[in-house]
C-alpha atoms as a PDB file:
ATOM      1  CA  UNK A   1     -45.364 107.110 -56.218  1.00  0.00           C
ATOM      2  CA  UNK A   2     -42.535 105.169 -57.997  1.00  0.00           C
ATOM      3  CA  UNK A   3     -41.727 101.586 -56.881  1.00  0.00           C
ATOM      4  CA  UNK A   4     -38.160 102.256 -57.311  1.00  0.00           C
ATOM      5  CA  UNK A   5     -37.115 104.284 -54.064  1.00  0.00           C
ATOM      6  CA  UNK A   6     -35.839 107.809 -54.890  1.00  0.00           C
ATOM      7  CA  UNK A   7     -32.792 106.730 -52.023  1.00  0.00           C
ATOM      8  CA  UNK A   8     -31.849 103.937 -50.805  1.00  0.00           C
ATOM      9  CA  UNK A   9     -29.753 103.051 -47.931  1.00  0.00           C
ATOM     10  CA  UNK A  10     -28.770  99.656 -46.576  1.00  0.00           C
ATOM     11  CA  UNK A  11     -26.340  98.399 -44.399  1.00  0.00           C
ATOM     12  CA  UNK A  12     -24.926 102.162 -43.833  1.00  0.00           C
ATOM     13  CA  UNK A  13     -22.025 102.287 -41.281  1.00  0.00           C
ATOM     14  CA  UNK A  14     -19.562 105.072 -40.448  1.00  0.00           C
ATOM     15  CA  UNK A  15     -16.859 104.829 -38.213  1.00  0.00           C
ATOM     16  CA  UNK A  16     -15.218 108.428 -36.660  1.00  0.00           C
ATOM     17  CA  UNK A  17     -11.900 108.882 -35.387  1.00  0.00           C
ATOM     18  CA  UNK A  18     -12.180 109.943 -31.791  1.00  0.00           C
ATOM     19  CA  UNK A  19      -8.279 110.918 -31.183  1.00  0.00           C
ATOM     20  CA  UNK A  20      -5.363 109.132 -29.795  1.00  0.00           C
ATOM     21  CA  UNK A  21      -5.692 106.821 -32.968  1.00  0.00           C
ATOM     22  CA  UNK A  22      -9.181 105.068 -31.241  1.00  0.00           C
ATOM     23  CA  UNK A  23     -12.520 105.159 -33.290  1.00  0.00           C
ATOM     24  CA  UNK A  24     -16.597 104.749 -32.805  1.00  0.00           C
ATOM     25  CA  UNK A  25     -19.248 103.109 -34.551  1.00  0.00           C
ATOM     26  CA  UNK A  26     -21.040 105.936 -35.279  1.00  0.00           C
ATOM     27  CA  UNK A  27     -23.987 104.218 -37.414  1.00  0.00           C
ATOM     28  CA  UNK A  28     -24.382 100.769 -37.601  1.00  0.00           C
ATOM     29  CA  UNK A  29     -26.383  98.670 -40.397  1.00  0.00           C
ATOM     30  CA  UNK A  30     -28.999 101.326 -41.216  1.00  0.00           C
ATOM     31  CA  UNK A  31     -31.558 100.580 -43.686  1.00  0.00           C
ATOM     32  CA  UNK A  32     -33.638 103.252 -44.834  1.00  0.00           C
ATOM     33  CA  UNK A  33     -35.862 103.899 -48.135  1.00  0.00           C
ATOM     34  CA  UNK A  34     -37.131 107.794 -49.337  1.00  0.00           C
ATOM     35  CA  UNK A  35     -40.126 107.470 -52.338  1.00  0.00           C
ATOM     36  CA  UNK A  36     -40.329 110.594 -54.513  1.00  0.00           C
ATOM     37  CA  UNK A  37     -42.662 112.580 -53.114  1.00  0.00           C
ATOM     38  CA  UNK A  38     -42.569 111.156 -49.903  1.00  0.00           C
ATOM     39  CA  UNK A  39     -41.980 112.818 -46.637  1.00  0.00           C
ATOM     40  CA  UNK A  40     -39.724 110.439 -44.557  1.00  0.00           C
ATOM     41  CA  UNK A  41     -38.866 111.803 -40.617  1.00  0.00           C
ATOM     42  CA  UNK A  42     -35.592 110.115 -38.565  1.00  0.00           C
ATOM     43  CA  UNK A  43     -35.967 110.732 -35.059  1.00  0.00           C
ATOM     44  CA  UNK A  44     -33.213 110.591 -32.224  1.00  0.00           C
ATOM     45  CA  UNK A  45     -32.081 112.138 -29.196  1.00  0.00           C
ATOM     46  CA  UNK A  46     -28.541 113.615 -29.474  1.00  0.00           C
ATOM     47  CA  UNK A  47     -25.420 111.302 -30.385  1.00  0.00           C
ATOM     48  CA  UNK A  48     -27.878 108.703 -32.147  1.00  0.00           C
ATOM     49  CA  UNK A  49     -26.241 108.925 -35.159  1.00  0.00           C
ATOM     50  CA  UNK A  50     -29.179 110.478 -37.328  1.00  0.00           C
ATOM     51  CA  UNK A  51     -26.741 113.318 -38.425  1.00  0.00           C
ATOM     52  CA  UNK A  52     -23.980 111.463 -39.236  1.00  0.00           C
ATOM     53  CA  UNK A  53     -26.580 109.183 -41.002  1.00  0.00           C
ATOM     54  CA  UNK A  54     -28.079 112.190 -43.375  1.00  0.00           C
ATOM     55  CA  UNK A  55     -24.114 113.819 -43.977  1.00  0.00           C
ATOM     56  CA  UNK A  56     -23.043 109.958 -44.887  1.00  0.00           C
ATOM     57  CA  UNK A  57     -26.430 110.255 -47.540  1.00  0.00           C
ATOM     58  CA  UNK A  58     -25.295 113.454 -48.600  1.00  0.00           C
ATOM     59  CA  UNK A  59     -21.677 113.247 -49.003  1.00  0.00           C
ATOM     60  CA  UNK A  60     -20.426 115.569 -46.249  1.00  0.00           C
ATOM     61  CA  UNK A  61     -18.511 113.763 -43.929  1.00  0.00           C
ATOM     62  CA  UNK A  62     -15.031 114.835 -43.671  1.00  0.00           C
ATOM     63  CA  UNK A  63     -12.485 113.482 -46.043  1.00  0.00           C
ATOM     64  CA  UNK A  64     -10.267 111.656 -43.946  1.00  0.00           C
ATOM     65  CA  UNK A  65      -9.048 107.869 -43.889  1.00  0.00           C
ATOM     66  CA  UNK A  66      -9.934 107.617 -40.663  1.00  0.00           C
ATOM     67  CA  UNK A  67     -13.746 108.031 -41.915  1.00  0.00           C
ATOM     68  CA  UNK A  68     -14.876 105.126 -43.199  1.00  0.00           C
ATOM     69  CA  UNK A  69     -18.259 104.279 -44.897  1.00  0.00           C
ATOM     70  CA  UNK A  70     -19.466 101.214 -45.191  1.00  0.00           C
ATOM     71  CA  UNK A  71     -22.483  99.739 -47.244  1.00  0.00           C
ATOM     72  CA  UNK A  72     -24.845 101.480 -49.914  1.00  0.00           C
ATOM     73  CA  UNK A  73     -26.240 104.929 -50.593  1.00  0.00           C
ATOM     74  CA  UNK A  74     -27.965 104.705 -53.700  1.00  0.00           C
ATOM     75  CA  UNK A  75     -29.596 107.575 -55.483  1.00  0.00           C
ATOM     76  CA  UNK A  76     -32.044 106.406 -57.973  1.00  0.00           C
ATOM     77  CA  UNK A  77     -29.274 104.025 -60.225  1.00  0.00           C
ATOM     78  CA  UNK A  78     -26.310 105.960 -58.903  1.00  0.00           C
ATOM     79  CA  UNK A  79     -24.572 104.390 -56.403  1.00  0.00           C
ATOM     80  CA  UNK A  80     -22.650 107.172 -53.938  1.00  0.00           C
ATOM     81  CA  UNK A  81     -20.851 105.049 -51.483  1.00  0.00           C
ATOM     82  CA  UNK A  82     -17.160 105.305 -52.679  1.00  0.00           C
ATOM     83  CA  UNK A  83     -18.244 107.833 -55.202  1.00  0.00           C
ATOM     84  CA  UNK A  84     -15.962 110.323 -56.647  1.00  0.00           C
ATOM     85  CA  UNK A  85     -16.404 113.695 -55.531  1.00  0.00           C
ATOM     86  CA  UNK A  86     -17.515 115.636 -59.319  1.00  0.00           C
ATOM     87  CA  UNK A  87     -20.310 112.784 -58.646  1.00  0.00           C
ATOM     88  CA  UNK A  88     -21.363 114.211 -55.376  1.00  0.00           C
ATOM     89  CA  UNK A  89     -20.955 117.887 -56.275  1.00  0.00           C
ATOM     90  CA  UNK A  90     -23.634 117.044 -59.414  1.00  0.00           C
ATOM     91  CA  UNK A  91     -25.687 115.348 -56.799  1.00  0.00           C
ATOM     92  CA  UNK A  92     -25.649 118.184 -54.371  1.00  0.00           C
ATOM     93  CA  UNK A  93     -25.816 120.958 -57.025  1.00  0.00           C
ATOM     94  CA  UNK A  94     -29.004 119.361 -59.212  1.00  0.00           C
ATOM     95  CA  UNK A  95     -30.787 116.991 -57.187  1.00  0.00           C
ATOM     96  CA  UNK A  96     -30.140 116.656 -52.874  1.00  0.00           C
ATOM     97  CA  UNK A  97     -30.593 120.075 -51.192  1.00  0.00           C
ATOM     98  CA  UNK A  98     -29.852 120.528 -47.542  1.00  0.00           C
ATOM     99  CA  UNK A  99     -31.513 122.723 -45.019  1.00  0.00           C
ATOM    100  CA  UNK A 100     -29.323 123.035 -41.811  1.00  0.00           C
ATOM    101  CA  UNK A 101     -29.807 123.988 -38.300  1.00  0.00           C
ATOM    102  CA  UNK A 102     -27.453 127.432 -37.885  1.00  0.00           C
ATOM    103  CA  UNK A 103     -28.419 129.500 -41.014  1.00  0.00           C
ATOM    104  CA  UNK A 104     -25.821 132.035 -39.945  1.00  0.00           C
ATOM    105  CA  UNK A 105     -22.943 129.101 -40.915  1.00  0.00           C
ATOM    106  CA  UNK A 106     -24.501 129.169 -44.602  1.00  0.00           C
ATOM    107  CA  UNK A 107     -25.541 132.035 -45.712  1.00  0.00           C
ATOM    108  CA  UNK A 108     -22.862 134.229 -46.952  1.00  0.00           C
ATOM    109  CA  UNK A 109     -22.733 137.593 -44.563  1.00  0.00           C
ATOM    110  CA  UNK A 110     -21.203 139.856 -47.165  1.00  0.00           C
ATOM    111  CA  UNK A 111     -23.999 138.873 -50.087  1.00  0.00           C
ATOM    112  CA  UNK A 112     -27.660 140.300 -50.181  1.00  0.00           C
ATOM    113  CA  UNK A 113     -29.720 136.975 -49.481  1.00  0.00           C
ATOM    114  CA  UNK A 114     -32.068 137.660 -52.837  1.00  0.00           C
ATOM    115  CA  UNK A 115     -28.682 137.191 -54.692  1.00  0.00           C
ATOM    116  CA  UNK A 116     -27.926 133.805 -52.405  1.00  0.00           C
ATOM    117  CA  UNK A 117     -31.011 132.590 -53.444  1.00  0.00           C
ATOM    118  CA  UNK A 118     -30.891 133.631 -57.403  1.00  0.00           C
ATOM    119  CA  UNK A 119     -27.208 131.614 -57.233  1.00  0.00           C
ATOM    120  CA  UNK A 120     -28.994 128.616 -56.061  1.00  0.00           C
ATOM    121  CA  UNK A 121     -31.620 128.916 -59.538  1.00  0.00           C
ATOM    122  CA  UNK A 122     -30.763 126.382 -62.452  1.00  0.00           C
ATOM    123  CA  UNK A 123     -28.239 128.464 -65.232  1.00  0.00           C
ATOM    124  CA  UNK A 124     -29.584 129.383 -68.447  1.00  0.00           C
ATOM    125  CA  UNK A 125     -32.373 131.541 -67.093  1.00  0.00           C
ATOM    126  CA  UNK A 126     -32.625 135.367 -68.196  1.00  0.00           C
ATOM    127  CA  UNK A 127     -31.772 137.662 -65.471  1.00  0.00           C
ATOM    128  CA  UNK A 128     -35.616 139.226 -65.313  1.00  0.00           C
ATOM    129  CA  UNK A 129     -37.020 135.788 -64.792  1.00  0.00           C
ATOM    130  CA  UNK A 130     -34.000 134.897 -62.501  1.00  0.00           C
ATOM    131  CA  UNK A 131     -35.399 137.633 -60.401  1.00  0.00           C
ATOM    132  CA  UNK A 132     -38.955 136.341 -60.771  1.00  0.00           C
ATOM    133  CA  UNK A 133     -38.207 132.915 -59.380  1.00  0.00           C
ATOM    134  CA  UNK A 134     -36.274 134.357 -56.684  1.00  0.00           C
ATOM    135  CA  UNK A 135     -38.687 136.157 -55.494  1.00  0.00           C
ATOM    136  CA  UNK A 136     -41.138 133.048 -56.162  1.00  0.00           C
ATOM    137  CA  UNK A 137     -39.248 130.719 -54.187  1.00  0.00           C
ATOM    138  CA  UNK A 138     -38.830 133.487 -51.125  1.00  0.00           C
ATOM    139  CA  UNK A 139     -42.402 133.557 -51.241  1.00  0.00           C
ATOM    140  CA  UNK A 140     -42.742 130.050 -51.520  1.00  0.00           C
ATOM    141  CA  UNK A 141     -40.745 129.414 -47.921  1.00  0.00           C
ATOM    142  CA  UNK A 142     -43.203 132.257 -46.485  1.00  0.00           C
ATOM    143  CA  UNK A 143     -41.380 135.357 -46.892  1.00  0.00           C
ATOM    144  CA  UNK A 144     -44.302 137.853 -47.658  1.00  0.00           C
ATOM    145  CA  UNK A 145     -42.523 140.844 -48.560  1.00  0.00           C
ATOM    146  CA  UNK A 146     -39.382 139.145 -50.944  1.00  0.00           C
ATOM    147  CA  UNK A 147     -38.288 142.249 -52.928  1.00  0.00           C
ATOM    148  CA  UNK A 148     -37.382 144.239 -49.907  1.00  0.00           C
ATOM    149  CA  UNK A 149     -35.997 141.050 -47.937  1.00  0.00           C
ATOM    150  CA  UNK A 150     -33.951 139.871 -50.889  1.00  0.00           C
ATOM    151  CA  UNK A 151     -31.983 143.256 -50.815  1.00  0.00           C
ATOM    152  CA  UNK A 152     -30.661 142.607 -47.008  1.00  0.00           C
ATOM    153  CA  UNK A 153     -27.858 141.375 -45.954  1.00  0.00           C
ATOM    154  CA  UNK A 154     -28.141 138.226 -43.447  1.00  0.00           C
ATOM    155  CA  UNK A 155     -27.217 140.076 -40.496  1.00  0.00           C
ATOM    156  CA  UNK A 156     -30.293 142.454 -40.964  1.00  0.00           C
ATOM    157  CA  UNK A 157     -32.678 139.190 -40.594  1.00  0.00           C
ATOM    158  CA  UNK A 158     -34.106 137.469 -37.735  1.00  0.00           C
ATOM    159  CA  UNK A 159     -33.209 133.979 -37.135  1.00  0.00           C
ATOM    160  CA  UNK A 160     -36.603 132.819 -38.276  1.00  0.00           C
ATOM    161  CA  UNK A 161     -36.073 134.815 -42.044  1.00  0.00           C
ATOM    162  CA  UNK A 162     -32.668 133.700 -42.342  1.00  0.00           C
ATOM    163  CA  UNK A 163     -34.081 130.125 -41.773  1.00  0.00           C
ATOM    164  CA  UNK A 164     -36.889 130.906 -44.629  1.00  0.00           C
ATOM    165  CA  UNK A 165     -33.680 132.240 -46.664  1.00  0.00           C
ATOM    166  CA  UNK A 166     -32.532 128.243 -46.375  1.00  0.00           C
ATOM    167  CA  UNK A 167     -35.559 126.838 -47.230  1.00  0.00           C
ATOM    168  CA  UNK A 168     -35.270 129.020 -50.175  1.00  0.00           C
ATOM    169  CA  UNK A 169     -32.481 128.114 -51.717  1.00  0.00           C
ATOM    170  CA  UNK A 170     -33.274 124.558 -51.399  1.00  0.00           C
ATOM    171  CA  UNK A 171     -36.277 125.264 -53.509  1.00  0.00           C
ATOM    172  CA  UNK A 172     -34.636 126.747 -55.865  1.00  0.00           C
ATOM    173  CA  UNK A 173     -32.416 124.188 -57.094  1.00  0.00           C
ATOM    174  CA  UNK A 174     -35.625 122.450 -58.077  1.00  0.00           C
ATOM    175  CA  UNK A 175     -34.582 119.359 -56.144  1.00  0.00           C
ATOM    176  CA  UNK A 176     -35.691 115.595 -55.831  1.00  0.00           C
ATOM    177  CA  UNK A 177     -35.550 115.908 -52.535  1.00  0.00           C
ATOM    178  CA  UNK A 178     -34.974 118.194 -49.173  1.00  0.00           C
ATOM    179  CA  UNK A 179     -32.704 116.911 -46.708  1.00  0.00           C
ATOM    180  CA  UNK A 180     -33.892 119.137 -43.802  1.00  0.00           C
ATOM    181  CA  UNK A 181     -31.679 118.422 -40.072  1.00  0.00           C
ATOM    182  CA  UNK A 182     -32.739 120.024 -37.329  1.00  0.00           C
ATOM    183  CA  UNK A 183     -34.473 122.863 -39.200  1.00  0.00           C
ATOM    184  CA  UNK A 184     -35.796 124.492 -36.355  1.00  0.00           C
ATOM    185  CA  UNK A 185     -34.163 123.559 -33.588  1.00  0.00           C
ATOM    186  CA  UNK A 186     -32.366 126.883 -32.905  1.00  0.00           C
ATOM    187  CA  UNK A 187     -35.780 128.788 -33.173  1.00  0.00           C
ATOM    188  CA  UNK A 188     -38.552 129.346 -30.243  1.00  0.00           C
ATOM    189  CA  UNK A 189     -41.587 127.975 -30.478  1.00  0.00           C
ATOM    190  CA  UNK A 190     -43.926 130.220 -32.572  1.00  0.00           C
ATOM    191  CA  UNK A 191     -40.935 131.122 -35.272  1.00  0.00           C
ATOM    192  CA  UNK A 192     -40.592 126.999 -35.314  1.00  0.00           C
ATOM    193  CA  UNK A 193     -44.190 126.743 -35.995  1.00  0.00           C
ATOM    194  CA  UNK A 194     -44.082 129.527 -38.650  1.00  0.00           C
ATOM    195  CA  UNK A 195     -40.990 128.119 -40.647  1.00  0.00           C
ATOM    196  CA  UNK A 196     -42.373 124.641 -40.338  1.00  0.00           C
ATOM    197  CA  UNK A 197     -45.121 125.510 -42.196  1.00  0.00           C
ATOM    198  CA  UNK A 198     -43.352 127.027 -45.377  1.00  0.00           C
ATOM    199  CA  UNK A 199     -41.678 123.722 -45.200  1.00  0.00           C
ATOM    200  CA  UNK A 200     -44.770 121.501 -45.227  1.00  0.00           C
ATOM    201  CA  UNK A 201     -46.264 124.403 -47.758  1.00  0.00           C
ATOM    202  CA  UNK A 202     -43.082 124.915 -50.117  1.00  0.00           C
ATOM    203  CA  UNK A 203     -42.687 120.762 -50.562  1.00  0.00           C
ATOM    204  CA  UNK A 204     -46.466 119.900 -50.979  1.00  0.00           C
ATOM    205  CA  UNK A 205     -46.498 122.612 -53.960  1.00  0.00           C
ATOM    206  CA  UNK A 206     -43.268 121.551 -55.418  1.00  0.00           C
ATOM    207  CA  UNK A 207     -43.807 117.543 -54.869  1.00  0.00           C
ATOM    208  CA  UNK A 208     -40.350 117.494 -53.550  1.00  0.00           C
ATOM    209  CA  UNK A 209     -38.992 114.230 -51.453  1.00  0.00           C
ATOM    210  CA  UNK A 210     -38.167 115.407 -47.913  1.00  0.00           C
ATOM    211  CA  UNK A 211     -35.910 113.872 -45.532  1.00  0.00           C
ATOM    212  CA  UNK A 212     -36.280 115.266 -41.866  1.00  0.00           C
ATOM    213  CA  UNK A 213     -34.379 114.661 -38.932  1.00  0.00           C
ATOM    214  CA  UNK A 214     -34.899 115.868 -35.545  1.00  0.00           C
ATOM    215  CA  UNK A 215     -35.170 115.208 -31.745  1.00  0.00           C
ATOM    216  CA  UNK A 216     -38.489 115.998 -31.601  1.00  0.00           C
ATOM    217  CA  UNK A 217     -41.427 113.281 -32.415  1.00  0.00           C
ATOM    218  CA  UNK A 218     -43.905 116.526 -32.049  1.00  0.00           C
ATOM    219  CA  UNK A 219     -42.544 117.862 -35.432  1.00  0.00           C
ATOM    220  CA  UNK A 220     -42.555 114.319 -37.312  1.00  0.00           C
ATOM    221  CA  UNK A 221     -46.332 114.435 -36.279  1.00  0.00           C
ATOM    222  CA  UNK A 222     -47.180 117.012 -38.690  1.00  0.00           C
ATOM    223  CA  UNK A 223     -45.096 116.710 -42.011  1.00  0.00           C
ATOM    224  CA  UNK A 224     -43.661 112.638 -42.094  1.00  0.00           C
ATOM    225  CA  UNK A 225     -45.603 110.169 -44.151  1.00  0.00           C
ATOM    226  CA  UNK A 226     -42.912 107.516 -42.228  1.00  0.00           C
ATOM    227  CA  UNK A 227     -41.065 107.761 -39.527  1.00  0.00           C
ATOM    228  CA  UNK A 228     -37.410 106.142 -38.701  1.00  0.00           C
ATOM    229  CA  UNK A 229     -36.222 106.075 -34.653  1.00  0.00           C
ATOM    230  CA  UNK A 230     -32.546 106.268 -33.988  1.00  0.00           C
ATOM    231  CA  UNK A 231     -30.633 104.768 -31.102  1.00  0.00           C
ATOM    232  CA  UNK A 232     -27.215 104.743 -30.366  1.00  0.00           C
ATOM    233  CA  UNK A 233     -26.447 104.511 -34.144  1.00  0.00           C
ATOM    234  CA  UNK A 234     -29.332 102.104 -35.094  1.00  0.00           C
ATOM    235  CA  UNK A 235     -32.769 102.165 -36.516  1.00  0.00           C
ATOM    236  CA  UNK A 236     -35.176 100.947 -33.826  1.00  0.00           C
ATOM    237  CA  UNK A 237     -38.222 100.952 -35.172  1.00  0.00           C
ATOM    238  CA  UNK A 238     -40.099 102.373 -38.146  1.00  0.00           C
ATOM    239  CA  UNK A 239     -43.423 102.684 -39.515  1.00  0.00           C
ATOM    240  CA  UNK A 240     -45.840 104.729 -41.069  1.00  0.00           C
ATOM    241  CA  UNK A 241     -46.747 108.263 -38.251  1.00  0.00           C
ATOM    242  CA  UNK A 242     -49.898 106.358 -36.981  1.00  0.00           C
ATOM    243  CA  UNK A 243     -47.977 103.279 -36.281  1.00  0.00           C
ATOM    244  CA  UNK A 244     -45.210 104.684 -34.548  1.00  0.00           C
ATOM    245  CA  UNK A 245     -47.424 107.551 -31.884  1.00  0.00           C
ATOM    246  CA  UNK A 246     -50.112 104.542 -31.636  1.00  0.00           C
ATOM    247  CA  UNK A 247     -48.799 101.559 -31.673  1.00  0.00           C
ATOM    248  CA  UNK A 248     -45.251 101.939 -30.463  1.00  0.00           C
ATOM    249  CA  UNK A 249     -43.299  98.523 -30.435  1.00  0.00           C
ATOM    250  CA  UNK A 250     -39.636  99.941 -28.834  1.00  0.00           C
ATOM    251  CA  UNK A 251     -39.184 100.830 -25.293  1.00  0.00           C
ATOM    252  CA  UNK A 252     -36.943 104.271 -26.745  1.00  0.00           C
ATOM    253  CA  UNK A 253     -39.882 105.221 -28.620  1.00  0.00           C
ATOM    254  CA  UNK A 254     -42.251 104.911 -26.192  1.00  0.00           C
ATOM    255  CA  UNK A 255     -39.941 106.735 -23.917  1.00  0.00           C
ATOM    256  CA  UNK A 256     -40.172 110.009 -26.827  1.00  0.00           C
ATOM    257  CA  UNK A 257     -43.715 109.594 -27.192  1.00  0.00           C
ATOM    258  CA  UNK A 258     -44.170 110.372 -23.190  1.00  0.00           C
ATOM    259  CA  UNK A 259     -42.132 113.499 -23.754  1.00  0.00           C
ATOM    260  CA  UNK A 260     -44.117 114.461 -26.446  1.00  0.00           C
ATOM    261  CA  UNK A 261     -47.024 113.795 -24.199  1.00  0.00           C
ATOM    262  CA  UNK A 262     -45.871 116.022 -21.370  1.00  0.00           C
ATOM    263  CA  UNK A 263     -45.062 118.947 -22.827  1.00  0.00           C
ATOM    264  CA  UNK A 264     -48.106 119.135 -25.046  1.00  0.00           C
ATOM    265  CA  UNK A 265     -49.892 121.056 -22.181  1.00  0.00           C
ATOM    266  CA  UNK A 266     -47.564 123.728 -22.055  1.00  0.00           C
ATOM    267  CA  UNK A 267     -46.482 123.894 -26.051  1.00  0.00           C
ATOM    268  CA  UNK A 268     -50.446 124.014 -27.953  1.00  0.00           C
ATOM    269  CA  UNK A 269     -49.195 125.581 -30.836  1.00  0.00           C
ATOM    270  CA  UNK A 270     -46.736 122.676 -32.030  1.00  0.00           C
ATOM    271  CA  UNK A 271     -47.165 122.328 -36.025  1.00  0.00           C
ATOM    272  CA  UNK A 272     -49.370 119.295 -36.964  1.00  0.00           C
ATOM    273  CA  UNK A 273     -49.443 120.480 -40.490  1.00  0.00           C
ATOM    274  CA  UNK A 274     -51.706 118.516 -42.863  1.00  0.00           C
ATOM    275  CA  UNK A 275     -51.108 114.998 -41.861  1.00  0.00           C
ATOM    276  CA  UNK A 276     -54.584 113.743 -41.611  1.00  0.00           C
ATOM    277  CA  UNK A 277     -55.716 115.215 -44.642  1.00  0.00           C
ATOM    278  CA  UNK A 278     -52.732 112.975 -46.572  1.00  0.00           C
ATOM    279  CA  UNK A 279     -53.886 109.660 -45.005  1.00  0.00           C
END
């Protein structure tokens, strides 16, 4: 891996208007490094701030005065706090993708997903190989039958394809890295399991960056290299995985560990990917 981190966030802080002309600290002095290649979790319980954090990083908060960003996002040399939106749309558009949690709210419902996914490829490709690398990348996020998928509509897919339909179109702008929140979180168990492993599969063949955020240290376990903890807008710890489930040093972690602990009775097919073969 590089030296030079691939994103690099320090001091991050975003206040959001709450209404009545009164505000909250959303995130507060968040440090946080991504190496290329590296698989990076941020873990939290709801209203910890870790999705604010990521749509600060990506340039999707609202536009508004009353959202304000404070200290620096840097990607590679290019620093985004402040930065002017044609900056952010080449950002998004060549280099950050973003897997969300609802595909329904991204995918277009009146466009044949194959055609979503070709749209996402890099221009000056000839249509036959367009359609080759569509179907490569639906493959790639574990869609075994991607001619017949790519000619449905998003309606026609369960909520575990049109999640693999995400992941697909990430890949396919060939980018430096995956921001990936809550990925799965909508999905039962097995389909989570399933999806989570064209993830960890798709980014291990491309060497992309990925940047995962989620409630659940169970699905860290198996795809994060490192691991950030969020609380009440702050990091609280971080480590490498085998620090953080082993040697917990924060009473919040230790509190998400035990949850992980009691429902791993009852949930034996959680994804634990390839971590130990990484190490």
């Amino acid at each position: 891996m590089s030296e030079t981190p691939l994103l690099s966030v320090h001091g991050l802080s975003v206040t959001l208007p709450t209404g009545r002309k009164q505000s909250v600290d959303a995130v507060r002095r968040v440090d946080l490094t991504v190496m290329a290649g590296e698989r990076v979790g941020i873990v939290g319980e709801s209203g910890s701030g870790k999705s604010v954090s990521v749509r600060a990083m990506s340039g999707l908060l609202p536009e508004s005065p009353l959202v304000r960003v404070g200290g620096s996002i840097r990607f590679r040399d290019t620093e985004l706090v402040g930065a002017s939106r044609s900056v952010w749309d080449d950002i998004r558009s060549k280099r950050i993708a973003m897997i969300f949690q609802d595909p329904s709210s991204f995918l277009n419902p009146t466009m044949k997903v194959g055609r979503q996914v070709r749209e996402a490829l890099l221009k000056g490709r000839s249509t036959d190989r367009s359609w080759a690398e569509t179907h490569r990348f639906m493959t790639l996020a574990g869609l075994s039958d991607p001619a017949t998928v790519a000619d449905r509509y998003p309606f026609e897919l369960s909520g575990g394809m049109r999640q693999r339909i995400l992941i697909a179109i990430a890949l396919a702008k060939a980018p430096e890295i995956i921001i990936a929140d809550e990925p799965t979180t909508a999905l039962d168990a097995t389909v989570q399991r399933r999806v989570l492993k064209s993830l960890d599969e798709s980014v291990s063949q491309l060497d992309t960056a990925l940047l995962l955020i989620t409630h659940d240290l169970a699905v860290v376990a198996g795809l994060c290299d490192r691991v950030y903890v969020m609380y009440r807008g702050e990091i609280v710890e971080s480590g490498n995985t085998d620090q953080i489930f082993y040697e917990p040093q924060h009473a919040y972690t230790k509190e998400l560990l035990r949850c992980v602990t009691s429902l791993s009775d009852s949930t034996p097919d959680l994804y634990v990917g390839d971590y130990a073969s990484r190490r």
